[in-house]
PDB file of N, CA and C in Angstrom:
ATOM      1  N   UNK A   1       5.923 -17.846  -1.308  1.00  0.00           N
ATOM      2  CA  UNK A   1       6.494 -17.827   0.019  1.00  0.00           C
ATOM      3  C   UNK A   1       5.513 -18.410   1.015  1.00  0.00           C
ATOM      4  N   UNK A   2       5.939 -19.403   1.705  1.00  0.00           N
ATOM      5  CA  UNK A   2       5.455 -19.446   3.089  1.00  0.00           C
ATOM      6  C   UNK A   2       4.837 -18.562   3.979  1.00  0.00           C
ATOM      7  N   UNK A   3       3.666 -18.503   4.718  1.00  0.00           N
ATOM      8  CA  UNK A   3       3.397 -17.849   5.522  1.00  0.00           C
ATOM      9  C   UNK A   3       3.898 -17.734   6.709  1.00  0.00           C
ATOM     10  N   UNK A   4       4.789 -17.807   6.981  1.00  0.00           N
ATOM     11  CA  UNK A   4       6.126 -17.543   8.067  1.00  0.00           C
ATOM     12  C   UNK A   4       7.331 -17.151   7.547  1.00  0.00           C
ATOM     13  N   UNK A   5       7.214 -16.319   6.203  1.00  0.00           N
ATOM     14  CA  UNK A   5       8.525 -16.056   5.696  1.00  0.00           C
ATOM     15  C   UNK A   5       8.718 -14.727   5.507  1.00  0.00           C
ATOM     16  N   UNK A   6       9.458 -13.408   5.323  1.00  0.00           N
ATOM     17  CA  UNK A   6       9.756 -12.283   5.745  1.00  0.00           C
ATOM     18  C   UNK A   6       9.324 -11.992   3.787  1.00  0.00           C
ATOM     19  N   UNK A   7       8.651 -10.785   3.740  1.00  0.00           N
ATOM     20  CA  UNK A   7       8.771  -9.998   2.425  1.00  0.00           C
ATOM     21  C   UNK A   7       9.404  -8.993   2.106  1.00  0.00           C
ATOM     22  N   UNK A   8      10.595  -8.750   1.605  1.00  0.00           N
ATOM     23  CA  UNK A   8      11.546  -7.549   1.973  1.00  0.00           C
ATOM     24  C   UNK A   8      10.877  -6.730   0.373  1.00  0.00           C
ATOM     25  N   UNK A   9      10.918  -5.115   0.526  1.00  0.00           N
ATOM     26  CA  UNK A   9      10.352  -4.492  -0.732  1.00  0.00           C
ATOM     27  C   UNK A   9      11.777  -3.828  -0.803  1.00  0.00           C
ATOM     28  N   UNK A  10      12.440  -4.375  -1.708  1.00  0.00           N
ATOM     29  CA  UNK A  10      13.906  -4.198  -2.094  1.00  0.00           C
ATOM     30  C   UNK A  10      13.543  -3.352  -3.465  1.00  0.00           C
ATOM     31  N   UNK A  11      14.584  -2.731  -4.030  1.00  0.00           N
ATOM     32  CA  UNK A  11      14.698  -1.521  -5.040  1.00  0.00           C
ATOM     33  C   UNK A  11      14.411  -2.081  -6.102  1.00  0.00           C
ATOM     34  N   UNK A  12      15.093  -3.115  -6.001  1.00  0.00           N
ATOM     35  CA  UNK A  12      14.695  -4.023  -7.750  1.00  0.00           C
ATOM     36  C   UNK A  12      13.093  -4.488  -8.373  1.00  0.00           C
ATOM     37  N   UNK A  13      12.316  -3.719  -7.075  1.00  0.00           N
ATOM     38  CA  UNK A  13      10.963  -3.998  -7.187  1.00  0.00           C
ATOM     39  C   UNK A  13      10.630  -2.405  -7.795  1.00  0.00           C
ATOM     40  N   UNK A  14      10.858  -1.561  -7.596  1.00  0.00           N
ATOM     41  CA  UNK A  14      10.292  -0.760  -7.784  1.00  0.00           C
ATOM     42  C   UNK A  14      10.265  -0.551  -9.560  1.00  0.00           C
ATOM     43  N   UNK A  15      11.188  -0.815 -10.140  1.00  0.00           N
ATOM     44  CA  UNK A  15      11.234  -0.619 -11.486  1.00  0.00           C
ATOM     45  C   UNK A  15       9.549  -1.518 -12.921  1.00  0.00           C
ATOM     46  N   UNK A  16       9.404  -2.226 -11.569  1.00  0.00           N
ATOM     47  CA  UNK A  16       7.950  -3.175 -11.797  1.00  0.00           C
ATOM     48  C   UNK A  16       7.029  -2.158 -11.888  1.00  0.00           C
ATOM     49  N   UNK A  17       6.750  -1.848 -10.559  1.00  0.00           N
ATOM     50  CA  UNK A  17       5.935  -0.839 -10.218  1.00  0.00           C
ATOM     51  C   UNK A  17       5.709   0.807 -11.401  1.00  0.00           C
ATOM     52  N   UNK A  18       6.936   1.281 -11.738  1.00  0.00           N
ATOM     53  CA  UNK A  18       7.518   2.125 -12.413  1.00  0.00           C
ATOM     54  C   UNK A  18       6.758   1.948 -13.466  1.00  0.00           C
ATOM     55  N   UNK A  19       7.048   0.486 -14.429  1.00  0.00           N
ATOM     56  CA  UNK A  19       6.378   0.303 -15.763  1.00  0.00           C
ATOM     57  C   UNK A  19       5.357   0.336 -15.613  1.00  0.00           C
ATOM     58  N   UNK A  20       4.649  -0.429 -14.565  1.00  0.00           N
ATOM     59  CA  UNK A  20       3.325  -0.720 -15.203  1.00  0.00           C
ATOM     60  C   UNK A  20       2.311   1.192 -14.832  1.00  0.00           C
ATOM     61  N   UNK A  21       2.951   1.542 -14.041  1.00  0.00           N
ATOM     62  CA  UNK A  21       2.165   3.091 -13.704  1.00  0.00           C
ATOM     63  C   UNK A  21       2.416   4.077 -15.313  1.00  0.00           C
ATOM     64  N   UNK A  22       3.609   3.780 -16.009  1.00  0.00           N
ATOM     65  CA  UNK A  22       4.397   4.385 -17.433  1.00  0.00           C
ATOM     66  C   UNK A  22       2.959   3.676 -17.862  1.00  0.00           C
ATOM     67  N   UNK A  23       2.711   2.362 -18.017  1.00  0.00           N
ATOM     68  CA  UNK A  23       1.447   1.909 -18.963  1.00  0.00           C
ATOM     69  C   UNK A  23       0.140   2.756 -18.873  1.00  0.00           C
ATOM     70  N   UNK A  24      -0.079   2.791 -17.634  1.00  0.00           N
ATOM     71  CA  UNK A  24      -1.506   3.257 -17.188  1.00  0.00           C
ATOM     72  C   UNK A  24      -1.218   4.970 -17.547  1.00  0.00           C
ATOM     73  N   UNK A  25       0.286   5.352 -17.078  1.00  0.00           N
ATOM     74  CA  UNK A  25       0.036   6.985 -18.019  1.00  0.00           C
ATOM     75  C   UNK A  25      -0.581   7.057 -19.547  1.00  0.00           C
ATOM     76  N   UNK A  26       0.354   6.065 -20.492  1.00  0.00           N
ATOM     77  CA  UNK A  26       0.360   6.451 -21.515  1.00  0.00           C
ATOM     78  C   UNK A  26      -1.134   5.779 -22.074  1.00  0.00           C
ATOM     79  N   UNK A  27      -1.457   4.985 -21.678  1.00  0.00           N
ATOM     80  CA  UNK A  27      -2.591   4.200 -22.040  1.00  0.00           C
ATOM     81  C   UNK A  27      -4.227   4.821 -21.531  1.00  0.00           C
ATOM     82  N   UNK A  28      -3.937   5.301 -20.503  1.00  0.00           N
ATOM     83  CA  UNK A  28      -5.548   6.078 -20.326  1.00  0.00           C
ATOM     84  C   UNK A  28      -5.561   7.288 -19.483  1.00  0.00           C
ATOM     85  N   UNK A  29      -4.487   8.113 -18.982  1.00  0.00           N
ATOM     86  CA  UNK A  29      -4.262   9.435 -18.190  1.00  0.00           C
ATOM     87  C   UNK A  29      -3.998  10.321 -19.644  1.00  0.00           C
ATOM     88  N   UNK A  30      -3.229  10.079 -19.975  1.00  0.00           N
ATOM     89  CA  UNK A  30      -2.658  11.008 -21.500  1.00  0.00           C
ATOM     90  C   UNK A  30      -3.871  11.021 -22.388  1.00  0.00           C
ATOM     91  N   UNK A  31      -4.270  10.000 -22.566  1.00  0.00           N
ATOM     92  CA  UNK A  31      -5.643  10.037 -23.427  1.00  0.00           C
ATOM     93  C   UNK A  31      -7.047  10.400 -22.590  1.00  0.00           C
ATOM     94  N   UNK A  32      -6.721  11.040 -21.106  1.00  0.00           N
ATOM     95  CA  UNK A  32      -7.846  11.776 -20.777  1.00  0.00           C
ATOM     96  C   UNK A  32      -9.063  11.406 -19.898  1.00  0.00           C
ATOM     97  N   UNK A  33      -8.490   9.781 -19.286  1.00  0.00           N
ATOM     98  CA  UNK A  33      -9.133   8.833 -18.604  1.00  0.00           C
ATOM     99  C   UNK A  33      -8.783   8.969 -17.378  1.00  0.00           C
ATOM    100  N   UNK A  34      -9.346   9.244 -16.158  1.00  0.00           N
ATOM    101  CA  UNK A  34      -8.620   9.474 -14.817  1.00  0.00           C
ATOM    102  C   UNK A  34      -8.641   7.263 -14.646  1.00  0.00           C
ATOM    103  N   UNK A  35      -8.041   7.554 -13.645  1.00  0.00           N
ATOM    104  CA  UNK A  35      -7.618   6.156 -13.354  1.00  0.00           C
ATOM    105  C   UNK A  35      -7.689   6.427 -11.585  1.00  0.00           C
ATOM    106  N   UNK A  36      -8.005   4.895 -11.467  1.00  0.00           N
ATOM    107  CA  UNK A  36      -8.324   4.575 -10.075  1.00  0.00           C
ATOM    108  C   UNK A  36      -8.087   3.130  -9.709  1.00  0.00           C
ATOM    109  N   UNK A  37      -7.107   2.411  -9.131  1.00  0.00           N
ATOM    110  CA  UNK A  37      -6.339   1.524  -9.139  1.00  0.00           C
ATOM    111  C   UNK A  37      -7.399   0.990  -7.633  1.00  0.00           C
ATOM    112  N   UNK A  38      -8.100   0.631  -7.528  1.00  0.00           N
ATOM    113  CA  UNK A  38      -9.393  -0.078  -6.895  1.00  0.00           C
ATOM    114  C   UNK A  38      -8.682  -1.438  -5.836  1.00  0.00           C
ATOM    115  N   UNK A  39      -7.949  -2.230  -6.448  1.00  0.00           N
ATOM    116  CA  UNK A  39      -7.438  -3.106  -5.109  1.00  0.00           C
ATOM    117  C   UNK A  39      -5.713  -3.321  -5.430  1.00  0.00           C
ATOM    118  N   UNK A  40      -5.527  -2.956  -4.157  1.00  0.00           N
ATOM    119  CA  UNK A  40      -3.577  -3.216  -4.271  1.00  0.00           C
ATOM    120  C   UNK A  40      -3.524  -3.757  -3.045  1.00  0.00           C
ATOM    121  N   UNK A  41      -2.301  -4.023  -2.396  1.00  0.00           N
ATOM    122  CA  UNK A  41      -2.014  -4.367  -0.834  1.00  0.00           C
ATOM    123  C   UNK A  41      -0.425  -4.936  -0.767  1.00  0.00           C
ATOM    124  N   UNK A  42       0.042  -5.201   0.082  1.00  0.00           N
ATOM    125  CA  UNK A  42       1.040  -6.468   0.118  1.00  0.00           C
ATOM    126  C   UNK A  42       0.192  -7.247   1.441  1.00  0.00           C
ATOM    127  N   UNK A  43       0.271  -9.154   1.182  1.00  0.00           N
ATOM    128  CA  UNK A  43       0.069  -9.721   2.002  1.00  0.00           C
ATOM    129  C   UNK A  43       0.891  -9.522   3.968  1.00  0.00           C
ATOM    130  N   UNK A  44       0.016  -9.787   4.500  1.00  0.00           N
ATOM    131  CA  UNK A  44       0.783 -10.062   5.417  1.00  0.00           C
ATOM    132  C   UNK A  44       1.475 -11.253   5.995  1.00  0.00           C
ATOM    133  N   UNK A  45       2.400 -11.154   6.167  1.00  0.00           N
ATOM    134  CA  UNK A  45       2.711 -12.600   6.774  1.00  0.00           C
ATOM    135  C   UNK A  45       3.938 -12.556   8.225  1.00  0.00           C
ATOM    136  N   UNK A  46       2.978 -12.565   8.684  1.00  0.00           N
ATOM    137  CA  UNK A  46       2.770 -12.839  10.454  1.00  0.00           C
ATOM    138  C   UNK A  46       3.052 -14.280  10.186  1.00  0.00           C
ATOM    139  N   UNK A  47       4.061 -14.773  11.606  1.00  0.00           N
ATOM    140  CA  UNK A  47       3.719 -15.824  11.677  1.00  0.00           C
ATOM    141  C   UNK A  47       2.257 -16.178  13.004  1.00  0.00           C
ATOM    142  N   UNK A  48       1.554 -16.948  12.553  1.00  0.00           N
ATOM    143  CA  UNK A  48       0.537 -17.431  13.072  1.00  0.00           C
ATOM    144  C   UNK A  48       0.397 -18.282  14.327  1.00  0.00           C
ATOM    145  N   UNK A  49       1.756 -18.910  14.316  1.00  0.00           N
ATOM    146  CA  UNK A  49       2.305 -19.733  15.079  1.00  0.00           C
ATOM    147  C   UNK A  49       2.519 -18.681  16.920  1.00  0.00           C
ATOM    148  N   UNK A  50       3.210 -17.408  16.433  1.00  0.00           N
ATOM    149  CA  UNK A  50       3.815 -17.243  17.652  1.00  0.00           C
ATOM    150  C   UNK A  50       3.256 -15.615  17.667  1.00  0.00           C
ATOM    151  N   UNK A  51       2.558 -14.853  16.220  1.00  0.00           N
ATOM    152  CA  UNK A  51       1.915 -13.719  16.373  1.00  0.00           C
ATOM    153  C   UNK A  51       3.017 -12.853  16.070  1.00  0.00           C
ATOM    154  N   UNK A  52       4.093 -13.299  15.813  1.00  0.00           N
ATOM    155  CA  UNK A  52       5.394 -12.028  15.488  1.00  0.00           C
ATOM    156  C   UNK A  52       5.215 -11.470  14.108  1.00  0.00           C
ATOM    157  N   UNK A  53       5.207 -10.362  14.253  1.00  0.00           N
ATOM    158  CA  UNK A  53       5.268  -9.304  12.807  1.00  0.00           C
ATOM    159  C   UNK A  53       6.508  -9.504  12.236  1.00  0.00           C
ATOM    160  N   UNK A  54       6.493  -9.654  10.806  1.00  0.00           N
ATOM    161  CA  UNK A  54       7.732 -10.201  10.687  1.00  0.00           C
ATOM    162  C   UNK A  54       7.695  -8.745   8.654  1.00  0.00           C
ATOM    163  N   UNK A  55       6.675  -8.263   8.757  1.00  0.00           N
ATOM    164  CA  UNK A  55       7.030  -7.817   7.262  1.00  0.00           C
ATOM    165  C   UNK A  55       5.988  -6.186   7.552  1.00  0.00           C
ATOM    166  N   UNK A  56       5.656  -5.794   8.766  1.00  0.00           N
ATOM    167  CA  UNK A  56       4.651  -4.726   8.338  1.00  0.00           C
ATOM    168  C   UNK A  56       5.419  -3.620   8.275  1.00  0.00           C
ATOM    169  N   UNK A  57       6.812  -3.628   8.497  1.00  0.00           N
ATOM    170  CA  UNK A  57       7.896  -2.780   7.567  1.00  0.00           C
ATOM    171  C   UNK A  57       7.810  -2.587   6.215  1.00  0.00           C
ATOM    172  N   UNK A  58       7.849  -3.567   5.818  1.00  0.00           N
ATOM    173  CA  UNK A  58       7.687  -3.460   3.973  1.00  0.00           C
ATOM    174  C   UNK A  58       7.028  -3.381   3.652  1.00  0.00           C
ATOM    175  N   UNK A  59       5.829  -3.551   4.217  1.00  0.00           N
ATOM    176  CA  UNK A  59       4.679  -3.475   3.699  1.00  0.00           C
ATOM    177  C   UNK A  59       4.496  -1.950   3.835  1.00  0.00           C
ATOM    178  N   UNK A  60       4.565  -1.252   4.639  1.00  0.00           N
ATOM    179  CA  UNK A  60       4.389   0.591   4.709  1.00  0.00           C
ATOM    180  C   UNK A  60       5.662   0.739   3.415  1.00  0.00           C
ATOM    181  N   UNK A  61       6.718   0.276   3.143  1.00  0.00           N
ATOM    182  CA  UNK A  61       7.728   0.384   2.383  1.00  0.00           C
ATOM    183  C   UNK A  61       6.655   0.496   0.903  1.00  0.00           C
ATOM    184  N   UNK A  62       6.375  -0.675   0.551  1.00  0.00           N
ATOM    185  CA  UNK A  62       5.752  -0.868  -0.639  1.00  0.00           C
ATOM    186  C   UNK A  62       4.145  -0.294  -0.672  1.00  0.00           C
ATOM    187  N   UNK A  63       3.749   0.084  -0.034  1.00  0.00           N
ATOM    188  CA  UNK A  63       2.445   0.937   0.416  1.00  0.00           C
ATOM    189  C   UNK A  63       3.067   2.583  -0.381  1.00  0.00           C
ATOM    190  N   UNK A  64       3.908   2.735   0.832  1.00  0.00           N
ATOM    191  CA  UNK A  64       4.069   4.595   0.064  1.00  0.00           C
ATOM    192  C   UNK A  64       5.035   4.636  -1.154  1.00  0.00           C
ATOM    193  N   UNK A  65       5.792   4.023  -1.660  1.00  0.00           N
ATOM    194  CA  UNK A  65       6.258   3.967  -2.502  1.00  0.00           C
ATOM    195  C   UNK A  65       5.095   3.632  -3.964  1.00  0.00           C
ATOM    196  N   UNK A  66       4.169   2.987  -3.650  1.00  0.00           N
ATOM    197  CA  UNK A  66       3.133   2.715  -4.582  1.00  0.00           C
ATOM    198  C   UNK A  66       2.422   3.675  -4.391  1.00  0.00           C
ATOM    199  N   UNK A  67       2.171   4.396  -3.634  1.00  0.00           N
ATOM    200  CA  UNK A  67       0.881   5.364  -3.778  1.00  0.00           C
ATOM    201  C   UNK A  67       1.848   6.815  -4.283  1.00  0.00           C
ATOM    202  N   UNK A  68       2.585   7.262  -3.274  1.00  0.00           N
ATOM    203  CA  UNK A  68       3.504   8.520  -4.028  1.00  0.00           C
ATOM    204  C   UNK A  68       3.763   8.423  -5.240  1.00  0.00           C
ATOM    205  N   UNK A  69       4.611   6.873  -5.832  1.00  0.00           N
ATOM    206  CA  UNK A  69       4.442   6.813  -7.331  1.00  0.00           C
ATOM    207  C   UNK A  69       3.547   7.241  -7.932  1.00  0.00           C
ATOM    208  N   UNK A  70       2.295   6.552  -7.732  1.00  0.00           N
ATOM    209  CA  UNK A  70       0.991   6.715  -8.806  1.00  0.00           C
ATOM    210  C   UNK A  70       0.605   8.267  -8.601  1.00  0.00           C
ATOM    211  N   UNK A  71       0.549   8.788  -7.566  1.00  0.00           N
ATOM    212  CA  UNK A  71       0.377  10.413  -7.670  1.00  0.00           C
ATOM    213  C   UNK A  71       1.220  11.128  -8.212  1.00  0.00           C
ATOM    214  N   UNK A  72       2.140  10.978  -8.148  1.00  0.00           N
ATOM    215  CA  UNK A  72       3.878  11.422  -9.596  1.00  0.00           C
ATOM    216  C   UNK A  72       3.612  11.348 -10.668  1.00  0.00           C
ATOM    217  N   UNK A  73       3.046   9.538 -10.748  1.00  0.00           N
ATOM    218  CA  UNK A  73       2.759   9.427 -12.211  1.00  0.00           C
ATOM    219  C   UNK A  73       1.828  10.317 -12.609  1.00  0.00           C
ATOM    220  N   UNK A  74       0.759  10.567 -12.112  1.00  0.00           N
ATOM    221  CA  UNK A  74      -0.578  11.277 -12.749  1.00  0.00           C
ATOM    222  C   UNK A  74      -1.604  11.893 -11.986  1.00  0.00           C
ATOM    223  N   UNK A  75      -1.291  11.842 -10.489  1.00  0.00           N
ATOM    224  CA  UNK A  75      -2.538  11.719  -9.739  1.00  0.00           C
ATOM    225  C   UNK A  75      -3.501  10.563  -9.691  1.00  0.00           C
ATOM    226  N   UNK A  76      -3.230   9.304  -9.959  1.00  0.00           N
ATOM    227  CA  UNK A  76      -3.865   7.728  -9.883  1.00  0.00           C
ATOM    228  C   UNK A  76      -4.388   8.060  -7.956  1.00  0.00           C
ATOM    229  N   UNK A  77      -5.097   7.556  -8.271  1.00  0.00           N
ATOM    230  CA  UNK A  77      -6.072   7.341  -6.748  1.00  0.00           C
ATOM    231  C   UNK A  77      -5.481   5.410  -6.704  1.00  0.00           C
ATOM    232  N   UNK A  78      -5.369   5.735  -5.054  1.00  0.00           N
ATOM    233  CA  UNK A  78      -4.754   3.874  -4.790  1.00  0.00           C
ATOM    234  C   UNK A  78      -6.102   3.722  -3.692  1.00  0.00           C
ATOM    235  N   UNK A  79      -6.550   2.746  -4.137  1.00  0.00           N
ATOM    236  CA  UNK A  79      -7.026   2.160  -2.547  1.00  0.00           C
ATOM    237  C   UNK A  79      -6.791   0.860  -2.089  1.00  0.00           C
ATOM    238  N   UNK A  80      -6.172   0.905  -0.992  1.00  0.00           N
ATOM    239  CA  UNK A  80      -5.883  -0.597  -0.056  1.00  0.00           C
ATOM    240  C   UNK A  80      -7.088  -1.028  -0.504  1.00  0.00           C
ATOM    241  N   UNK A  81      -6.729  -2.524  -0.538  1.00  0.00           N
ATOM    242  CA  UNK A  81      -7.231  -3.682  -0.472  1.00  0.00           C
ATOM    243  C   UNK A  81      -7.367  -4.747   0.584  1.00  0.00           C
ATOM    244  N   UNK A  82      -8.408  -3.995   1.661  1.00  0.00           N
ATOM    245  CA  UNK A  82      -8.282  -4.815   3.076  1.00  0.00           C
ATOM    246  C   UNK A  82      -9.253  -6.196   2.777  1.00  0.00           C
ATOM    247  N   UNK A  83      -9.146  -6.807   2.842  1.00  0.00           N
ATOM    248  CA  UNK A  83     -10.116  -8.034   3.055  1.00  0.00           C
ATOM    249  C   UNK A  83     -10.566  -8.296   3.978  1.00  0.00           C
ATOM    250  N   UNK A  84     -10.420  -8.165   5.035  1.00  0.00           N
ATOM    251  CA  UNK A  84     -10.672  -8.757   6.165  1.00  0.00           C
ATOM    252  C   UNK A  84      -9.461 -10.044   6.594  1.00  0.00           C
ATOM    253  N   UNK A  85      -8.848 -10.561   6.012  1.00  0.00           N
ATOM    254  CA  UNK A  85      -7.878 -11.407   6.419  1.00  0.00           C
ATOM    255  C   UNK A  85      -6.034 -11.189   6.075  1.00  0.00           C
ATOM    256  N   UNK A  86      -5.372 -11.528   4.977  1.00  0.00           N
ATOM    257  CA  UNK A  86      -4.349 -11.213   5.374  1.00  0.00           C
ATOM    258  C   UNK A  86      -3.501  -9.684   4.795  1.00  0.00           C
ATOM    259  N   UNK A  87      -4.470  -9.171   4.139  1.00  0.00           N
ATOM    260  CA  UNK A  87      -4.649  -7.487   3.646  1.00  0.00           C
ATOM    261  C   UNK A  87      -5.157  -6.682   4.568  1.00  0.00           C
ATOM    262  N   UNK A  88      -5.751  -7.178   5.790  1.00  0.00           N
ATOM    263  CA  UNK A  88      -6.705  -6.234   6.482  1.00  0.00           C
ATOM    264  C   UNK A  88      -4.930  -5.083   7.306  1.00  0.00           C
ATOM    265  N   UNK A  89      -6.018  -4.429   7.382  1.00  0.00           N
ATOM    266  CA  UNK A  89      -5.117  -3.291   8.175  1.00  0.00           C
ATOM    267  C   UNK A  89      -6.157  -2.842   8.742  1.00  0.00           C
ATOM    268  N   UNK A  90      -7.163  -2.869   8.814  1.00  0.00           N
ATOM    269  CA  UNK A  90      -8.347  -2.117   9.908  1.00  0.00           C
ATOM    270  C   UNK A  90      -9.630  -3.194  10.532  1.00  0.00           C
ATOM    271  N   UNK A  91      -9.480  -3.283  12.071  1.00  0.00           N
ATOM    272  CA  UNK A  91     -10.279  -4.054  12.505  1.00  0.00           C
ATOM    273  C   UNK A  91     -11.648  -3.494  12.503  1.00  0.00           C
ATOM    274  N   UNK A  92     -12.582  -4.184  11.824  1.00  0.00           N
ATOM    275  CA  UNK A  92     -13.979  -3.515  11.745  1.00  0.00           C
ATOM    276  C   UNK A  92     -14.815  -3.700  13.003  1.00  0.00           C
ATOM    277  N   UNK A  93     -14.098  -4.689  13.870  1.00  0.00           N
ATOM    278  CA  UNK A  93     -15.258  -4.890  15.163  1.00  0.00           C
ATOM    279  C   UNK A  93     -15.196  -3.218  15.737  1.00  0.00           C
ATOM    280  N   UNK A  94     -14.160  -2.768  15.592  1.00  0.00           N
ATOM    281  CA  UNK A  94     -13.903  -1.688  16.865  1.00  0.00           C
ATOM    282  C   UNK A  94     -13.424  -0.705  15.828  1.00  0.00           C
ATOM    283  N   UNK A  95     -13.423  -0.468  14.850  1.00  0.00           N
ATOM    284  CA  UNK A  95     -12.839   0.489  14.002  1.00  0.00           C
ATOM    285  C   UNK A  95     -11.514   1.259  14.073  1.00  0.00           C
ATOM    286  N   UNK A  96     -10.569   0.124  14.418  1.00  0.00           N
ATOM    287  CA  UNK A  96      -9.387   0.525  14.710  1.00  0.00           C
ATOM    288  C   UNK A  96      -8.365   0.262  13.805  1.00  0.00           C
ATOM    289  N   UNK A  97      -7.359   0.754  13.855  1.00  0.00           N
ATOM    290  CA  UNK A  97      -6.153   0.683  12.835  1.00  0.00           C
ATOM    291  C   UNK A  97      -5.330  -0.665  13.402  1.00  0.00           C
ATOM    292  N   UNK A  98      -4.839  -1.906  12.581  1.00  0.00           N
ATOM    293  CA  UNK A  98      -3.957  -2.605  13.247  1.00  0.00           C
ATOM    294  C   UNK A  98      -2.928  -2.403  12.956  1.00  0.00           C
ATOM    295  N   UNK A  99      -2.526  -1.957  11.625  1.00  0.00           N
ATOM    296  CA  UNK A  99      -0.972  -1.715  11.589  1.00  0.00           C
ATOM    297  C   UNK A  99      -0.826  -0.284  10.540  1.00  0.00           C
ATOM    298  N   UNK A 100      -0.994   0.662  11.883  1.00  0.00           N
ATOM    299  CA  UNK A 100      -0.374   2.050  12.465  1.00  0.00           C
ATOM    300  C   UNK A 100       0.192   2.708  11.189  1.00  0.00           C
ATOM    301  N   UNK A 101       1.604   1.714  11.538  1.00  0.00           N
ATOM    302  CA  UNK A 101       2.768   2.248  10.554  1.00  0.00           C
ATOM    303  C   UNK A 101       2.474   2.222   8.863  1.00  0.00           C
ATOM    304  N   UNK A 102       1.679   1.031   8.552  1.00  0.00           N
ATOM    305  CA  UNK A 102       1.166   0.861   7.381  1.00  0.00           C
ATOM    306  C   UNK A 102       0.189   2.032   6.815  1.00  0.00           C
ATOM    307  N   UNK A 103      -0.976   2.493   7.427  1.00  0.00           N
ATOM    308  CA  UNK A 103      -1.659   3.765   7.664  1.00  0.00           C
ATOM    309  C   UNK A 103      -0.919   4.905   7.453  1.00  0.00           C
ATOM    310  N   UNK A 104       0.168   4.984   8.126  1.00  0.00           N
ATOM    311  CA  UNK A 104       0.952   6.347   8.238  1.00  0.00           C
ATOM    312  C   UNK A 104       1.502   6.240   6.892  1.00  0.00           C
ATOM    313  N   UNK A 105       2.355   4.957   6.748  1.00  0.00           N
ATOM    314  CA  UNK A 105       2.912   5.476   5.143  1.00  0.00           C
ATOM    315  C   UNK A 105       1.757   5.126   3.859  1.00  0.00           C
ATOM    316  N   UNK A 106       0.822   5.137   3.625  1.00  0.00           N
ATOM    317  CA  UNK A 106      -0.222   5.114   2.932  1.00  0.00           C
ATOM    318  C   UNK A 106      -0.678   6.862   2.970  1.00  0.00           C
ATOM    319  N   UNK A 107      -1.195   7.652   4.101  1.00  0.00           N
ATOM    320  CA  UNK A 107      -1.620   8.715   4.467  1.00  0.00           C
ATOM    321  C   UNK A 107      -0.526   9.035   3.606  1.00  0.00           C
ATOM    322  N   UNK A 108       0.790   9.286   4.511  1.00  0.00           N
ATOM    323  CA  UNK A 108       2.070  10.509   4.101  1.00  0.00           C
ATOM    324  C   UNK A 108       2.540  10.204   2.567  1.00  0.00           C
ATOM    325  N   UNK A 109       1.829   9.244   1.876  1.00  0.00           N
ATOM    326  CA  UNK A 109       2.311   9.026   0.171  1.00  0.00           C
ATOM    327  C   UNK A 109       1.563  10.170  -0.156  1.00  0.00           C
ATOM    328  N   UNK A 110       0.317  10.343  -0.050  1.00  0.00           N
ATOM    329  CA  UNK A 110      -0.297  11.684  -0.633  1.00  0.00           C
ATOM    330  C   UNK A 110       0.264  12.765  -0.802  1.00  0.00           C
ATOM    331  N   UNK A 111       0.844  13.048   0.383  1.00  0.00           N
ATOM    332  CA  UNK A 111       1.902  14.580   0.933  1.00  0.00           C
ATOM    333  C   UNK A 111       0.426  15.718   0.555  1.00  0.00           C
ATOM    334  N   UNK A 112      -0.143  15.106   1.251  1.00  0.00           N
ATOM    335  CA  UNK A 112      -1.165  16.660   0.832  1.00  0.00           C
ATOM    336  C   UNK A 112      -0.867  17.091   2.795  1.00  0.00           C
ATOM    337  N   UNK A 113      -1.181  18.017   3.163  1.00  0.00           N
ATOM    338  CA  UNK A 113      -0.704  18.815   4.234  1.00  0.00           C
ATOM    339  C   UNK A 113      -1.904  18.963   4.975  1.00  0.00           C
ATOM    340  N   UNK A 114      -3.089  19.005   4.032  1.00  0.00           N
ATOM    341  CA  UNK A 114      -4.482  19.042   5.100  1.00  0.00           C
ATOM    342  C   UNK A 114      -5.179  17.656   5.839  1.00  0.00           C
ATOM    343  N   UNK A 115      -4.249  16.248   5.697  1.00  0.00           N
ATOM    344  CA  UNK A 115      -4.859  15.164   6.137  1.00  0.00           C
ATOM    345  C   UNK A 115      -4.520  14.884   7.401  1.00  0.00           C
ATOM    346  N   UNK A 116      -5.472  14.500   8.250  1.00  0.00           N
ATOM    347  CA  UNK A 116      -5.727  14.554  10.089  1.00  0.00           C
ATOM    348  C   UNK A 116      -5.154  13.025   9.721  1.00  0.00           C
ATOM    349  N   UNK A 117      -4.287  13.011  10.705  1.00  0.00           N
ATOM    350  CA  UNK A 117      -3.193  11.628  10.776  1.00  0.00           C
ATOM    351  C   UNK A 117      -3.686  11.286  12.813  1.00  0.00           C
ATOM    352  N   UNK A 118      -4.546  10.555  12.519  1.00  0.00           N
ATOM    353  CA  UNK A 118      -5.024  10.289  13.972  1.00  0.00           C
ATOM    354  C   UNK A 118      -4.359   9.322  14.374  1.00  0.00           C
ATOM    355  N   UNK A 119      -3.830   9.079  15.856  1.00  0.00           N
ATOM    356  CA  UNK A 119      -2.625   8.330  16.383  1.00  0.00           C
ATOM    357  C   UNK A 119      -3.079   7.402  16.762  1.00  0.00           C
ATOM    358  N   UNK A 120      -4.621   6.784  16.566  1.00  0.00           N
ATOM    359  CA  UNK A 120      -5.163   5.947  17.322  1.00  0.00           C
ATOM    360  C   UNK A 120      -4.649   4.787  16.649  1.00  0.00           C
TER     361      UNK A 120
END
């Protein structure tokens, strides 16, 4: 896709997601291996042109749906994969969140009840 083109995280994706977490159960959680899934993300794609958000919907879509999965599946630990460019979700000059909503559904995949969800 173009970097001006919309990424929708439609249902027919999730069954992807589904298998390959079924692999990582049966392949190293069952046999006693914790697992830690080290870089994930969905790109962003903003257009550049005019600065319009055009996907950080789906992207929180496919964010908590990937992390709640992997804790279903087994308790898998996810961590974003910010780069600094089109994965980033946190500006390091100022230590701020850029996309909020993405944060929130990343946090609320856990569902643990003791995590400080700061509005900044």
């Amino acid at each position: 896709m173009g970097s001006n083109k919309t990424f929708i995280f439609k249902e027919n994706l999730k069954p992807d997601i589904d298998e390959d977490l079924r692999f990582i159960k049966q392949n190293f959680l069952d046999k006693g291996y914790p697992v830690v899934i080290g870089e994930f993300g969905a790109i962003n794609k903003q257009n550049l042109k005019t600065s319009a958000d055009n996907n950080t919907e789906e992207r929180a879509k496919y964010a908590n749906y990937m992390v709640s999965k992997a804790r279903e599946t087994g308790n898998i630990m996810c961590i974003w994969w910010d780069d600094g460019g089109q994965y980033r979700i946190l500006n390091r000059q100022d230590n701020t969140w850029i996309y909020n909503q993405l944060r929130i559904a990343l946090i609320s995949a856990t569902k643990r009840k003791n995590v400080l969800i700061n509005p900044q």
